[in-house]
N, C-alpha and C. Protein backbone atom coordinates (compact mmCIF):
# COMPACT_ATOMS: atom_id res chain seq x y z
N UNK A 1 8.80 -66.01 2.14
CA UNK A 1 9.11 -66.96 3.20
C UNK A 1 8.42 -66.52 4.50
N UNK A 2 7.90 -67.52 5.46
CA UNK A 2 7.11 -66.82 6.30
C UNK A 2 8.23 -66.83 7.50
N UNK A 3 7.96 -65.14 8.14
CA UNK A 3 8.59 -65.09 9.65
C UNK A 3 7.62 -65.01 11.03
N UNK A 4 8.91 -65.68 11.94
CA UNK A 4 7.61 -65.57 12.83
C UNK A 4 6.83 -64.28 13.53
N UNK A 5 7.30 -63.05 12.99
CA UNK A 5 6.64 -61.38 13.45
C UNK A 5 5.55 -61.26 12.33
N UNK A 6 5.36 -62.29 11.48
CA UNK A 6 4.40 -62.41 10.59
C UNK A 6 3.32 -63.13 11.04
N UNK A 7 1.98 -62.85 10.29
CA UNK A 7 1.31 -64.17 10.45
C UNK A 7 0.76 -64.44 9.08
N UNK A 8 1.36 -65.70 9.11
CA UNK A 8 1.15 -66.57 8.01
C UNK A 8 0.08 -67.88 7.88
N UNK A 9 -1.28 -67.81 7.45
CA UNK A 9 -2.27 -68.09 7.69
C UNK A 9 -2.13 -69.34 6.84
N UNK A 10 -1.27 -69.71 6.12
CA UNK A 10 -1.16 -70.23 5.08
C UNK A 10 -0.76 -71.83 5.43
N UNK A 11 0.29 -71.42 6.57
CA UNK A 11 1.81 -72.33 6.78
C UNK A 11 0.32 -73.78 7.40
N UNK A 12 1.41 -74.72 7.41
CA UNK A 12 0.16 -75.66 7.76
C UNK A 12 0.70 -76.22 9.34
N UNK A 13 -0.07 -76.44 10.33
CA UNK A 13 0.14 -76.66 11.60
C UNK A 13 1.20 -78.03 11.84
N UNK A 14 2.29 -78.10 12.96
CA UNK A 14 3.02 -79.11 13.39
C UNK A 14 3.31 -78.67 14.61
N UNK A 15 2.38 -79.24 15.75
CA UNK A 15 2.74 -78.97 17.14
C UNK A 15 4.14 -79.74 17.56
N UNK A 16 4.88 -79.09 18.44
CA UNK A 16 5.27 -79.89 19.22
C UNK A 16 5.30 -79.79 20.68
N UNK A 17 6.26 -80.39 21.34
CA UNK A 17 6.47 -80.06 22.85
C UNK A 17 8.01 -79.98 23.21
N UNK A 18 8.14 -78.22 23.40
CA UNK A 18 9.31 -77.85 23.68
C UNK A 18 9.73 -78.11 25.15
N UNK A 19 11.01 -78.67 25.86
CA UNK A 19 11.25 -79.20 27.23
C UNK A 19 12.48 -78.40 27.36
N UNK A 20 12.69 -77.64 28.78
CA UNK A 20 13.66 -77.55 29.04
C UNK A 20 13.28 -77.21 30.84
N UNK A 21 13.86 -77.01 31.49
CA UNK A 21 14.25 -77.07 33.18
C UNK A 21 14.88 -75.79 33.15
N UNK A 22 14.48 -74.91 34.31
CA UNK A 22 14.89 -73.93 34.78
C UNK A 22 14.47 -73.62 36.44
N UNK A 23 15.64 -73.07 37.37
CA UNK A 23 15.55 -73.31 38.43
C UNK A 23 14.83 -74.51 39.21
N UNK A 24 15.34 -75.81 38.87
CA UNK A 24 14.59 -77.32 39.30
C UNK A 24 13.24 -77.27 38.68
N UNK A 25 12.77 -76.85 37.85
CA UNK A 25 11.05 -76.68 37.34
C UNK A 25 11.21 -77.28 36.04
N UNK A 26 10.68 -78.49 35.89
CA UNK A 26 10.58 -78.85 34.39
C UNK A 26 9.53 -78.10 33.65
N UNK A 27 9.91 -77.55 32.23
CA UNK A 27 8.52 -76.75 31.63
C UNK A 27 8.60 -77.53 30.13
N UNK A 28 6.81 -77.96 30.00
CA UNK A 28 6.56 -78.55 28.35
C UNK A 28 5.82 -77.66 28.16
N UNK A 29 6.41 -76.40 27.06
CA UNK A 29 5.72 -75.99 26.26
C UNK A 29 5.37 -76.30 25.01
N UNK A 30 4.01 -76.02 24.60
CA UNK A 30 3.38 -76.58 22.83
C UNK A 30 4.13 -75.36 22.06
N UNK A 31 4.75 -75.95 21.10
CA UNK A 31 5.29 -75.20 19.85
C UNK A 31 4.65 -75.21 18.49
N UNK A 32 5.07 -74.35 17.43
CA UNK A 32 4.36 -75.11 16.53
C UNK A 32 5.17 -74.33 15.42
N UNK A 33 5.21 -74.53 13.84
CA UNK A 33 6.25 -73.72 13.03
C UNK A 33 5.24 -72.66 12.54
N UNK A 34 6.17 -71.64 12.29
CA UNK A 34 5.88 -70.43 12.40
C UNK A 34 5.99 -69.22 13.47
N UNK A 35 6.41 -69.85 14.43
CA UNK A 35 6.95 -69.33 15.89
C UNK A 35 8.53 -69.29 15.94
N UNK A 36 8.71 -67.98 17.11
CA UNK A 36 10.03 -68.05 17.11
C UNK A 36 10.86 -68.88 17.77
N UNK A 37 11.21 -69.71 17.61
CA UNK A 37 12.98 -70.58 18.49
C UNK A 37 11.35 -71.93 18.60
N UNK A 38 11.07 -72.19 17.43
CA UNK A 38 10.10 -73.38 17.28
C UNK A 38 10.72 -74.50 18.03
N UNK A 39 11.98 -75.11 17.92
CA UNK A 39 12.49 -76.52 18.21
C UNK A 39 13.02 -76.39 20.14
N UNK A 40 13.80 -75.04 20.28
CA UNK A 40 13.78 -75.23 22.02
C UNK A 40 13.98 -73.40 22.56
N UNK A 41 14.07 -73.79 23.87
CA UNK A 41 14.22 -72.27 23.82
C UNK A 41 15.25 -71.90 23.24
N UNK A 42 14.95 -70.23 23.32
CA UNK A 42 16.30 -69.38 22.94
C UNK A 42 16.85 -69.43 24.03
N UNK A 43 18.06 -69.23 23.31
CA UNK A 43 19.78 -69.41 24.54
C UNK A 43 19.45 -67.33 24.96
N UNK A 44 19.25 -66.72 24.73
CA UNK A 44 19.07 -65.40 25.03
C UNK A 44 17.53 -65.13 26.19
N UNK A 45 16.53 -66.25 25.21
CA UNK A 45 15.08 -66.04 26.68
C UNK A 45 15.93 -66.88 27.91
N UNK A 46 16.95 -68.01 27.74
CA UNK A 46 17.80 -68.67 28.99
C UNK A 46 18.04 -67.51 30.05
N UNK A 47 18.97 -66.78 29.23
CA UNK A 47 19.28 -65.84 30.07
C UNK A 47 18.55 -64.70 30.79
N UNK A 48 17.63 -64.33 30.14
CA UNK A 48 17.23 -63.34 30.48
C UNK A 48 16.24 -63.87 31.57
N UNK A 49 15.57 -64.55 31.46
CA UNK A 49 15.11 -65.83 32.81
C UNK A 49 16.27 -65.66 33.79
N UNK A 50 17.25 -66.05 33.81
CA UNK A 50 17.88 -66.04 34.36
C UNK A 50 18.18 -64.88 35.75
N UNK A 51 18.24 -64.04 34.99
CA UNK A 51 18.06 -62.37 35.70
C UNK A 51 16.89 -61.89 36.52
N UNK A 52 15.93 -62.41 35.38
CA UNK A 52 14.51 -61.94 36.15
C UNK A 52 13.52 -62.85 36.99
N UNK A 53 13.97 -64.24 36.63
CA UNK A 53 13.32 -65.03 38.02
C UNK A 53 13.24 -64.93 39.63
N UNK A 54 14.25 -64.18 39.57
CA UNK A 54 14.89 -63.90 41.56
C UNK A 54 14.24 -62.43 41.32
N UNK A 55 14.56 -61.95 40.31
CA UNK A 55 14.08 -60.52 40.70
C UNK A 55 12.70 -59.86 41.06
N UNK A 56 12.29 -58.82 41.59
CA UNK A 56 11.13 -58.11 42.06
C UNK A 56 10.54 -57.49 40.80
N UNK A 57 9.39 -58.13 40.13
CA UNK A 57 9.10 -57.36 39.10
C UNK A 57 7.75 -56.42 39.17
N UNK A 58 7.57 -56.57 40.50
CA UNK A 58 6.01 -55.78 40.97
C UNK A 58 4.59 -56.60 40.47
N UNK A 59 3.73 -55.77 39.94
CA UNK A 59 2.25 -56.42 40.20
C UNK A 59 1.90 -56.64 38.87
N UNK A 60 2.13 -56.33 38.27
CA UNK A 60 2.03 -56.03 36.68
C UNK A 60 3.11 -56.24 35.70
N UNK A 61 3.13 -56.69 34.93
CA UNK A 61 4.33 -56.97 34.27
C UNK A 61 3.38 -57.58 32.44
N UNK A 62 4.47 -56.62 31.12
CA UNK A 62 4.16 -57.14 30.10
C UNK A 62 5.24 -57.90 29.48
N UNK A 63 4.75 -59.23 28.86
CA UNK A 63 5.86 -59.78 27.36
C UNK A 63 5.45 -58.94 26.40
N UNK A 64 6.41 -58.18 26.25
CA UNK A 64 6.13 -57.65 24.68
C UNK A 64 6.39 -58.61 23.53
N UNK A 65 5.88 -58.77 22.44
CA UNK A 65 6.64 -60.44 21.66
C UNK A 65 6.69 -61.39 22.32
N UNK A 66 6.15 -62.03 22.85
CA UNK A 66 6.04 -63.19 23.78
C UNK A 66 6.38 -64.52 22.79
N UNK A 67 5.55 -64.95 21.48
CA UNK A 67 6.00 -66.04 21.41
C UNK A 67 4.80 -67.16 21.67
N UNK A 68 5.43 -67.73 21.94
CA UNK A 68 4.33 -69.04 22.03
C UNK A 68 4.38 -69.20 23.95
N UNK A 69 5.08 -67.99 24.75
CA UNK A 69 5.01 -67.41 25.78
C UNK A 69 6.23 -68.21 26.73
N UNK A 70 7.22 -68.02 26.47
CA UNK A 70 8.03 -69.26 27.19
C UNK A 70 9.07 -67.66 28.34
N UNK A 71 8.91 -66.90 28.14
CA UNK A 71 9.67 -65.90 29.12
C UNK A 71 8.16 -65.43 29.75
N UNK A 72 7.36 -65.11 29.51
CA UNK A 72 5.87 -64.59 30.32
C UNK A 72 5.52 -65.48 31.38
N UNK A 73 5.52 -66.47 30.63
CA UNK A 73 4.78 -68.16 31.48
C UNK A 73 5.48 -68.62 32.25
N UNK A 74 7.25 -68.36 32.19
CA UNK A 74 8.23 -68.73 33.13
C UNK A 74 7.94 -67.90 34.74
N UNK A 75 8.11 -67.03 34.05
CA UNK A 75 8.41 -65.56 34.89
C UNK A 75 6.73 -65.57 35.65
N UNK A 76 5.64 -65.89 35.32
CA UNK A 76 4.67 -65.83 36.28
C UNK A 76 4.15 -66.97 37.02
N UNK A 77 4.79 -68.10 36.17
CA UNK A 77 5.07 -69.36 36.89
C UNK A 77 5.54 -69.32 38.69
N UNK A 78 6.83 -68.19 38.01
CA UNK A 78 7.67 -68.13 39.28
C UNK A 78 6.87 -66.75 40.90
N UNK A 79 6.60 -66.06 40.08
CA UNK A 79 6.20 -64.72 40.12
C UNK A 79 4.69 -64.56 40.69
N UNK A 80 4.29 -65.41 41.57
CA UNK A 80 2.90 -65.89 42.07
C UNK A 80 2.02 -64.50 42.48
N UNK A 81 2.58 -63.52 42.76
CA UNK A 81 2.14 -62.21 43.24
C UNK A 81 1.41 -61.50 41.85
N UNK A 82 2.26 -61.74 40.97
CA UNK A 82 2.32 -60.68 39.85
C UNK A 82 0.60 -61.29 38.48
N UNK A 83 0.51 -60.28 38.04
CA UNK A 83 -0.48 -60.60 36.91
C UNK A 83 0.46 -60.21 35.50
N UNK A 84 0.67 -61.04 34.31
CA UNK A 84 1.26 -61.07 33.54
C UNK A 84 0.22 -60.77 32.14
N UNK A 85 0.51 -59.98 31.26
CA UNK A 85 -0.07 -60.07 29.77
C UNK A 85 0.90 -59.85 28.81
N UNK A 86 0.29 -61.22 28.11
CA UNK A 86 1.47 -61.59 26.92
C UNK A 86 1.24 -61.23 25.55
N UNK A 87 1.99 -60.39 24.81
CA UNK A 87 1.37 -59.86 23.34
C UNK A 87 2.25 -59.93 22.38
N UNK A 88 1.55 -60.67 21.22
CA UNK A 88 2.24 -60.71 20.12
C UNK A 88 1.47 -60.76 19.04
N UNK A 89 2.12 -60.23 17.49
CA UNK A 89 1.24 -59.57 16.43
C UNK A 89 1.27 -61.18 15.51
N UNK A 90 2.26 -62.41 15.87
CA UNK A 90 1.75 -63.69 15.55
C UNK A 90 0.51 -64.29 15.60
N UNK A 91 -0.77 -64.41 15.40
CA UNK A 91 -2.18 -64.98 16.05
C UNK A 91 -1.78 -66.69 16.59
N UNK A 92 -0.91 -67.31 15.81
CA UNK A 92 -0.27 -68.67 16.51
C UNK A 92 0.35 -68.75 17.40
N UNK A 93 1.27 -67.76 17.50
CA UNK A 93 2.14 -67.64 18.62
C UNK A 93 0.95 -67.73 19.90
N UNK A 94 0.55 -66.46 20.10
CA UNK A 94 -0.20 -66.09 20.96
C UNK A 94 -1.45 -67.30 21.49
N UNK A 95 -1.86 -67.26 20.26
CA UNK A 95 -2.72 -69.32 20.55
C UNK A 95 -2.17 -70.42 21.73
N UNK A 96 -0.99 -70.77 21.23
CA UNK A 96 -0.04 -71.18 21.94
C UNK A 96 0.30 -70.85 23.25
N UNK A 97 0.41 -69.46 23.29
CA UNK A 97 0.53 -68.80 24.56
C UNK A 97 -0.45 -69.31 25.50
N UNK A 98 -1.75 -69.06 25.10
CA UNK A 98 -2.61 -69.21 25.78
C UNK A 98 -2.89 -70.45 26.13
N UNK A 99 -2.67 -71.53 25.09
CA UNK A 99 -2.46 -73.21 25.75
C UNK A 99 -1.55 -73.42 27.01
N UNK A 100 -0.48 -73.07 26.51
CA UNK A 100 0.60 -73.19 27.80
C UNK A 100 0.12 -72.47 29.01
N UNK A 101 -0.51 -71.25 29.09
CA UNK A 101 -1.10 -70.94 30.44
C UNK A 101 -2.24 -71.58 30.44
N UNK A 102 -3.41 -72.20 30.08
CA UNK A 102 -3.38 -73.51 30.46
C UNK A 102 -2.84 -74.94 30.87
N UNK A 103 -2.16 -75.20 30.13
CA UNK A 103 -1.49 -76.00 30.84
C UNK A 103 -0.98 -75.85 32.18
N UNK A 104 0.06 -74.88 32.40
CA UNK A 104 0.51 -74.35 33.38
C UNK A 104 -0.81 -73.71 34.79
N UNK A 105 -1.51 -73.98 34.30
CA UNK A 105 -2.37 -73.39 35.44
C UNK A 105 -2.40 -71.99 35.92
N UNK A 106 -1.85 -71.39 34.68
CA UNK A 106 -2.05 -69.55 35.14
C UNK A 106 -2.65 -68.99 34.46
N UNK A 107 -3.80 -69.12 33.89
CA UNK A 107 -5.11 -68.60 33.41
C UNK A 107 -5.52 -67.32 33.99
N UNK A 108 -5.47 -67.98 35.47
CA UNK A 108 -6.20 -66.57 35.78
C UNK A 108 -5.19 -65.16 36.29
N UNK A 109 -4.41 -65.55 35.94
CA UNK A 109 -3.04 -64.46 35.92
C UNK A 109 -2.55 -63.51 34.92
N UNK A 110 -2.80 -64.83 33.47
CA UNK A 110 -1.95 -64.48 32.77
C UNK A 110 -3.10 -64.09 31.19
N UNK A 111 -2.80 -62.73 31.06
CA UNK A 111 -3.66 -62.83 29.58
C UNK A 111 -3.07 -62.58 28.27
N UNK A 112 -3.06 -63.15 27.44
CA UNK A 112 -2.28 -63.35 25.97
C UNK A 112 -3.34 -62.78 24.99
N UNK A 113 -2.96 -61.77 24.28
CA UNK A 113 -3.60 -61.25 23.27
C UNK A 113 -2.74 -61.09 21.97
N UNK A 114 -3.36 -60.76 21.17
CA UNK A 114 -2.42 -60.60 19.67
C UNK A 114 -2.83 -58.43 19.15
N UNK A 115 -1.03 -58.11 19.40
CA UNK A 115 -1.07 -57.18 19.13
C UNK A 115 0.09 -56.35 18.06
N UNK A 116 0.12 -55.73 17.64
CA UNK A 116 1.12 -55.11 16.77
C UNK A 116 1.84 -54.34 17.73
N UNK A 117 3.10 -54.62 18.44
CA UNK A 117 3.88 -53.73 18.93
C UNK A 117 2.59 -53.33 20.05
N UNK A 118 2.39 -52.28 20.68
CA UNK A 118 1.27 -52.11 21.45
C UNK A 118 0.12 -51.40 20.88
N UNK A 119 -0.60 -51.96 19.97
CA UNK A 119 -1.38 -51.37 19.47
C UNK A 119 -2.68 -51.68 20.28
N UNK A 120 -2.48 -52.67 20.93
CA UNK A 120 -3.73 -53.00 21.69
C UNK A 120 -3.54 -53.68 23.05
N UNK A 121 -1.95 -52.83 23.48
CA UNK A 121 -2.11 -52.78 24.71
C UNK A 121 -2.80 -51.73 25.75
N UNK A 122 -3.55 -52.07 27.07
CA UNK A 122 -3.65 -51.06 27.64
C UNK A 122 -3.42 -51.08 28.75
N UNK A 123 -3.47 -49.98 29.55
CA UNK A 123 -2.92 -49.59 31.08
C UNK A 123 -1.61 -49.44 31.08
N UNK A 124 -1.29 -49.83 32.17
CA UNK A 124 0.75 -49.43 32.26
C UNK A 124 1.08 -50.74 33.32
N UNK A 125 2.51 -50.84 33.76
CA UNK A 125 2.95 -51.79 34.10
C UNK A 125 4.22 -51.13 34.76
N UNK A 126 4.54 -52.47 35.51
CA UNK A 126 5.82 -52.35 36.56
C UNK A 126 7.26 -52.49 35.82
N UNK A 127 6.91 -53.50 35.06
CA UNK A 127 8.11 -54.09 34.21
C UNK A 127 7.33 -54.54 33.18
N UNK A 128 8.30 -54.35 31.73
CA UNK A 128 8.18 -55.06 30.70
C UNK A 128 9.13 -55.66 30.31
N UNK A 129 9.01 -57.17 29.96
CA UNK A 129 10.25 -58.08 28.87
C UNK A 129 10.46 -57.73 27.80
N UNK A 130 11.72 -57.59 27.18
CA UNK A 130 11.32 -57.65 25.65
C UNK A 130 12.14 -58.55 25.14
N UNK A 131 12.33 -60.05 24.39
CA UNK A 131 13.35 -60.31 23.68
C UNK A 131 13.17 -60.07 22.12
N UNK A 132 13.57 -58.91 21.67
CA UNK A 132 13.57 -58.34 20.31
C UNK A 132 13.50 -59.07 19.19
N UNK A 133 12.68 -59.13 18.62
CA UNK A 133 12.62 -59.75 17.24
C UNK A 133 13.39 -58.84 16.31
N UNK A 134 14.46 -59.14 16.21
CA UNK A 134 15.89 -58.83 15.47
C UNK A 134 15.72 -58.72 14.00
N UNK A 135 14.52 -59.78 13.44
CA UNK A 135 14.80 -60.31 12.37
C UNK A 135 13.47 -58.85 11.34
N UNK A 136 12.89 -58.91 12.20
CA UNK A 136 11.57 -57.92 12.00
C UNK A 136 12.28 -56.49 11.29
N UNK A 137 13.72 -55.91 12.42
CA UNK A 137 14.39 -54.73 11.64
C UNK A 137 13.98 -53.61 13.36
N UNK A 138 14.99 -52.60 13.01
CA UNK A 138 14.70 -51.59 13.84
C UNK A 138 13.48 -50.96 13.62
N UNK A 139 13.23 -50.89 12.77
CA UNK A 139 11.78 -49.96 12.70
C UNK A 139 10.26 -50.77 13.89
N UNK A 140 10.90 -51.93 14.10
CA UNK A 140 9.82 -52.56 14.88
C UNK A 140 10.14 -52.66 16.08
N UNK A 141 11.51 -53.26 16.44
CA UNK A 141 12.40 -53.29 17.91
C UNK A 141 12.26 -51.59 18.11
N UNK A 142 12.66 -50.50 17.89
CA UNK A 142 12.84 -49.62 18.09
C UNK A 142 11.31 -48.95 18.47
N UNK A 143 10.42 -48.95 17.89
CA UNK A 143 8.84 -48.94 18.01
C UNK A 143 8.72 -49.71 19.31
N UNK A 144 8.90 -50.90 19.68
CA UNK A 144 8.81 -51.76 21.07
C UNK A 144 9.35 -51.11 21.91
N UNK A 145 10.52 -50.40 22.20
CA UNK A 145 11.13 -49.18 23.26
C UNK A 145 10.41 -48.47 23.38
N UNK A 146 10.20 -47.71 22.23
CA UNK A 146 9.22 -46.76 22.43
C UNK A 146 7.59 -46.80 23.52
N UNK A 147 7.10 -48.12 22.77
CA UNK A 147 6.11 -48.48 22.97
C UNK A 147 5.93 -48.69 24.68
N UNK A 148 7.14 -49.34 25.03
CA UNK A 148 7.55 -49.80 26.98
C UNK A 148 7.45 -48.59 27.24
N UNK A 149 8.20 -47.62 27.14
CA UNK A 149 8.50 -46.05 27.71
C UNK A 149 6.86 -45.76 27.79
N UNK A 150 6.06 -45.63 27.42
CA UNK A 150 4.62 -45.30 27.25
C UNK A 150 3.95 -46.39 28.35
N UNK A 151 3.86 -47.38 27.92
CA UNK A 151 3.01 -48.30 29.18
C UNK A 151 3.83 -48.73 30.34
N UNK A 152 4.94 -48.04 30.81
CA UNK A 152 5.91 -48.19 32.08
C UNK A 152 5.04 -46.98 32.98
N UNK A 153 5.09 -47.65 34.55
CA UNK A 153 4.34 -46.87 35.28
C UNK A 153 5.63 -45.94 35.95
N UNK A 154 5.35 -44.80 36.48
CA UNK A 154 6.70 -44.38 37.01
C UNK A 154 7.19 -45.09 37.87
N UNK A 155 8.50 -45.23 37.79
CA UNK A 155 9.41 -46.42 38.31
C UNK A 155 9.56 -47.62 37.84
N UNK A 156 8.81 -47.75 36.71
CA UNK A 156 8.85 -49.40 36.42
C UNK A 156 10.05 -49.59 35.61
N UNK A 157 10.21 -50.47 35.08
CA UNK A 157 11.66 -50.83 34.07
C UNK A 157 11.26 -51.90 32.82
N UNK A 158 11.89 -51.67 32.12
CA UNK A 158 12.13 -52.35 30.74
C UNK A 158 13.50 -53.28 30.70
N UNK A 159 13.17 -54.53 30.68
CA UNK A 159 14.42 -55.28 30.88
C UNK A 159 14.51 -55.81 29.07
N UNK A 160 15.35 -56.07 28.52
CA UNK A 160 15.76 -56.43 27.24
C UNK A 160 16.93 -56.99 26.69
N UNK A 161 16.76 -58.29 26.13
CA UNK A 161 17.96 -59.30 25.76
C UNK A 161 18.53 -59.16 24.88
N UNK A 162 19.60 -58.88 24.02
CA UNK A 162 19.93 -58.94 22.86
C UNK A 162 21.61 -59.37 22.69
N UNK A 163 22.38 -59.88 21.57
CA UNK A 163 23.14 -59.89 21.43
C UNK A 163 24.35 -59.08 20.85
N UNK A 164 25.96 -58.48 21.42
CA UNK A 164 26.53 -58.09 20.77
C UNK A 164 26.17 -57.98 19.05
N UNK A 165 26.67 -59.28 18.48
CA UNK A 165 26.46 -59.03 16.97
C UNK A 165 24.81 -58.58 16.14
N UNK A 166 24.15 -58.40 17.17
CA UNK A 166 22.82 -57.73 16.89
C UNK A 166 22.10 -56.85 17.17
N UNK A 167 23.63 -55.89 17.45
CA UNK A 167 23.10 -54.72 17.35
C UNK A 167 22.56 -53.69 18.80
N UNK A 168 23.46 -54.91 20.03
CA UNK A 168 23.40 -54.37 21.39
C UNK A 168 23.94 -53.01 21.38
N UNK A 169 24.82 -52.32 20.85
CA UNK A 169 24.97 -50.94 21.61
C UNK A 169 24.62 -50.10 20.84
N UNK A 170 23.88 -50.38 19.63
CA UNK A 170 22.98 -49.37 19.05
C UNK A 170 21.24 -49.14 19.55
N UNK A 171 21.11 -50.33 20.09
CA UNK A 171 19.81 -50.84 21.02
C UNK A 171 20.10 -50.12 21.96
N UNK A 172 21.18 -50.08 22.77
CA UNK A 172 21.24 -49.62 24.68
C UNK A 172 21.05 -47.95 23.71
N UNK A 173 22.02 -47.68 23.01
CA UNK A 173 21.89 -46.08 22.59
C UNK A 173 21.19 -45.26 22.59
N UNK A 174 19.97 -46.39 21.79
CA UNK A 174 18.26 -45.94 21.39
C UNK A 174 17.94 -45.88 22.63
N UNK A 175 17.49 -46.94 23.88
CA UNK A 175 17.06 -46.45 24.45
C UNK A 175 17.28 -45.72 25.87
N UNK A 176 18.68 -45.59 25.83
CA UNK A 176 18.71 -44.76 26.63
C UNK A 176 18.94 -43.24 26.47
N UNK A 177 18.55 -42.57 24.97
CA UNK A 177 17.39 -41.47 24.08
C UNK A 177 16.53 -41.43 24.58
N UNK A 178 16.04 -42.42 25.21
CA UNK A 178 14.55 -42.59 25.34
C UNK A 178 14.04 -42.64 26.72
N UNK A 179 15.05 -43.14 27.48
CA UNK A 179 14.52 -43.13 28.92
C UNK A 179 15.55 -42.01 29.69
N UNK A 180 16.39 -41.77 28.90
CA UNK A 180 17.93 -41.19 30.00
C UNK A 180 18.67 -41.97 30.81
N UNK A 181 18.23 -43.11 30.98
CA UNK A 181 19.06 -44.25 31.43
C UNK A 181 19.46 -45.18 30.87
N UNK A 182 20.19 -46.04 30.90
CA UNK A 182 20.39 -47.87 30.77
C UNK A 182 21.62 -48.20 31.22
N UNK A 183 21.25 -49.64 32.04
CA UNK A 183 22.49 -50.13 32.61
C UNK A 183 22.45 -51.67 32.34
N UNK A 184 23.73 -51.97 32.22
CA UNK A 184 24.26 -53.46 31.85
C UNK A 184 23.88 -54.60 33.16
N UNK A 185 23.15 -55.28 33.36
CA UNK A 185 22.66 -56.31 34.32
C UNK A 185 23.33 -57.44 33.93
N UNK A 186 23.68 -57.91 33.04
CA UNK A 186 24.34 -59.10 33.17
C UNK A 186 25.23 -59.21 31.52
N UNK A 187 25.99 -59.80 31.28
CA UNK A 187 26.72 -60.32 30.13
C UNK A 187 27.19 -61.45 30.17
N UNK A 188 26.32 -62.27 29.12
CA UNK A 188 26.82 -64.11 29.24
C UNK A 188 27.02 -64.28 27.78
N UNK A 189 27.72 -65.74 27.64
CA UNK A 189 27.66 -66.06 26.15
C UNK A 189 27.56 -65.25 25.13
N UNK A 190 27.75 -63.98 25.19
CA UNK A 190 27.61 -63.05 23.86
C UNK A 190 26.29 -62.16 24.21
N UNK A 191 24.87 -62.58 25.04
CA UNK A 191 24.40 -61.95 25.08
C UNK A 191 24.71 -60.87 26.03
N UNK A 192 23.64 -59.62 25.54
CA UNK A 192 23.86 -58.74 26.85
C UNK A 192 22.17 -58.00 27.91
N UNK A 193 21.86 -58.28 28.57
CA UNK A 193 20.41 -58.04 29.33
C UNK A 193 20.88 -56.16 30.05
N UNK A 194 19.78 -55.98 28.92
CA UNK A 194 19.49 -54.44 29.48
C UNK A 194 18.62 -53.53 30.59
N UNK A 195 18.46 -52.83 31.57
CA UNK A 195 17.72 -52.13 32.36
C UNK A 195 17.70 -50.74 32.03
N UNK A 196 16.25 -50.12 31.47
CA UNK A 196 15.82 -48.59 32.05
C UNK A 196 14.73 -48.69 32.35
N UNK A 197 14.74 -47.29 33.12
CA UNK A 197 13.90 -47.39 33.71
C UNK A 197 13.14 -45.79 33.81
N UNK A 198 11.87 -45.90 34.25
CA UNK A 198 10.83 -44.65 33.55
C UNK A 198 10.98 -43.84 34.73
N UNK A 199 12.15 -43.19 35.33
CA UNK A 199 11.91 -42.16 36.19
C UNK A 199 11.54 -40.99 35.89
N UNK A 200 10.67 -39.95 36.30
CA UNK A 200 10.19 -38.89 36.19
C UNK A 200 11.16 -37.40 35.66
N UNK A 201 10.80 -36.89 34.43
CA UNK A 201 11.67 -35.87 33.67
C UNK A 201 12.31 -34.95 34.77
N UNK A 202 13.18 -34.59 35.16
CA UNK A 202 13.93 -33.40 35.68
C UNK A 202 13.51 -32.59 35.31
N UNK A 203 13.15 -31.59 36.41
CA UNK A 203 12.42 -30.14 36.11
C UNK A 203 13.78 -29.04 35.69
C-alpha cells in the first residue's frame, strides 16, 4: 500500500485544491494522492500554525517533512523577513511544494527539495518545523530530532506537533536526551506543540 513518507512512482496523479483560512488569509493549496492529509489540512499543522505565525522565527527556518508544503508556505507567507526550505523524501509532495510557492509568490524565499530526513540538507537554521510522520515509525521521527539538533544554529529551536495517543511523551523524552531541554507551548484538542532548543553544552 503506498504511504505518503514513500514515493510511489506508480500511484496515478489526482490534483486537487486544498482551502482553508488562517489568520483572515485564504490559502488554495494543490494536493494530490499520495501526500499527507491529501483532502484538507491537518487539525495538528492547524495548530501548530497557530503558535508559530505570531512568533519570531529568525532568518532561516526549515520544514522538515513538509508535504505538499502547507506549514512552510503558511509560515513564510506570514514571515516576510525569513527565507524558508522545505524537505521531503516524497518527490510529489515536494513537486507540489514547489507549485504552491508559486502560486503563493514566494519563490524567491522559499526552496523545496526532496530529501531523506536530512540527507541533503545543508547549512543550519534558526528554527525548524517538524509535524512527524507518525506513520513512518520512530526510527524515522526519531532520526528527524536528531537530524534538527545538527542543522539548529546555537539558539535556534525545534518546534514539533504531535499527539497524546502518538506517542507525545515518549517524543518530548527523546528529545529532550537530545537537546537537555523541552517545554510544553501549547495543548489543544489532544494535540501537544513542543520547544527545544540548541543551547550550548555546559562546561
Amino acid at each position: 500500500m503506498s504511504q505518503y513518507f514513500t514515493n510511489d512512482k506508480t500511484l496515478t496523479s489526482r490534483e486537487r485544491i486544498v482551502s482553508f483560512e488562517l489568520f483572515n488569509k485564504q490559502f488554495d493549496l494543490k494536493s494530490d494522492r499520495g501526500v499527507f492529509s491529501k483532502s484538507q489540512i491537518d487539525e495538528g499543522t492547524r495548530i501548530l500554525l497557530e503558535v508559530l505565525v505570531p512568533s519570531d522565527l529568525g532568518k532561516r527556518v526549515l520544514d522538515l517533512g513538509c508535504g505538499y508544503g502547507v506549514l512552510g508556505l503558511v509560515l513564510a507567507h506570514f514571515q516576510k523577513e525569513a527565507s524558508f526550505v522545505l524537505a521531503d523524501i516524497n518527490e510529489r509532495a515536494v513537486s507540489l511544494a514547489k507549485k504552491n510557492a508559486q502560486s503563493l509568490g514566494l519563490v524567491n524565499r522559499v526552496t523545496c527539495l526532496v530529501s531523506d530526513v536530512c540527507e541533503n540538507i545543508t547549512g543550519t537554521f534558526d528554527s525548524i518545523v517538524i509535524n512527524p510522520p507518525i506513520r513512518a515509525g520512530k526510527s524515522v521521527t526519531y532520526a528527524m530530532y536528531e537530524g534538527a539538533k545538527e542543522h539548529l544554529l546555537e539558539g535556534g529551536s525545534l518546534y514539533i506537533v504531535i499527539r497524546k495517543a502518538q506517542g507525545a511523551e515518549s517524543a518530548s523524552k527523546y528529545i529532550e536526551s537530545i537537546f537537555g531541554n523541552i517545554s510544553l507551548i501549547k495543548r489543544s484538542r489532544g494535540y501537544f506543540v513542543f520547544k527545544a532548543s540548541n543551547y550550548p553544552a555546559e562546561e
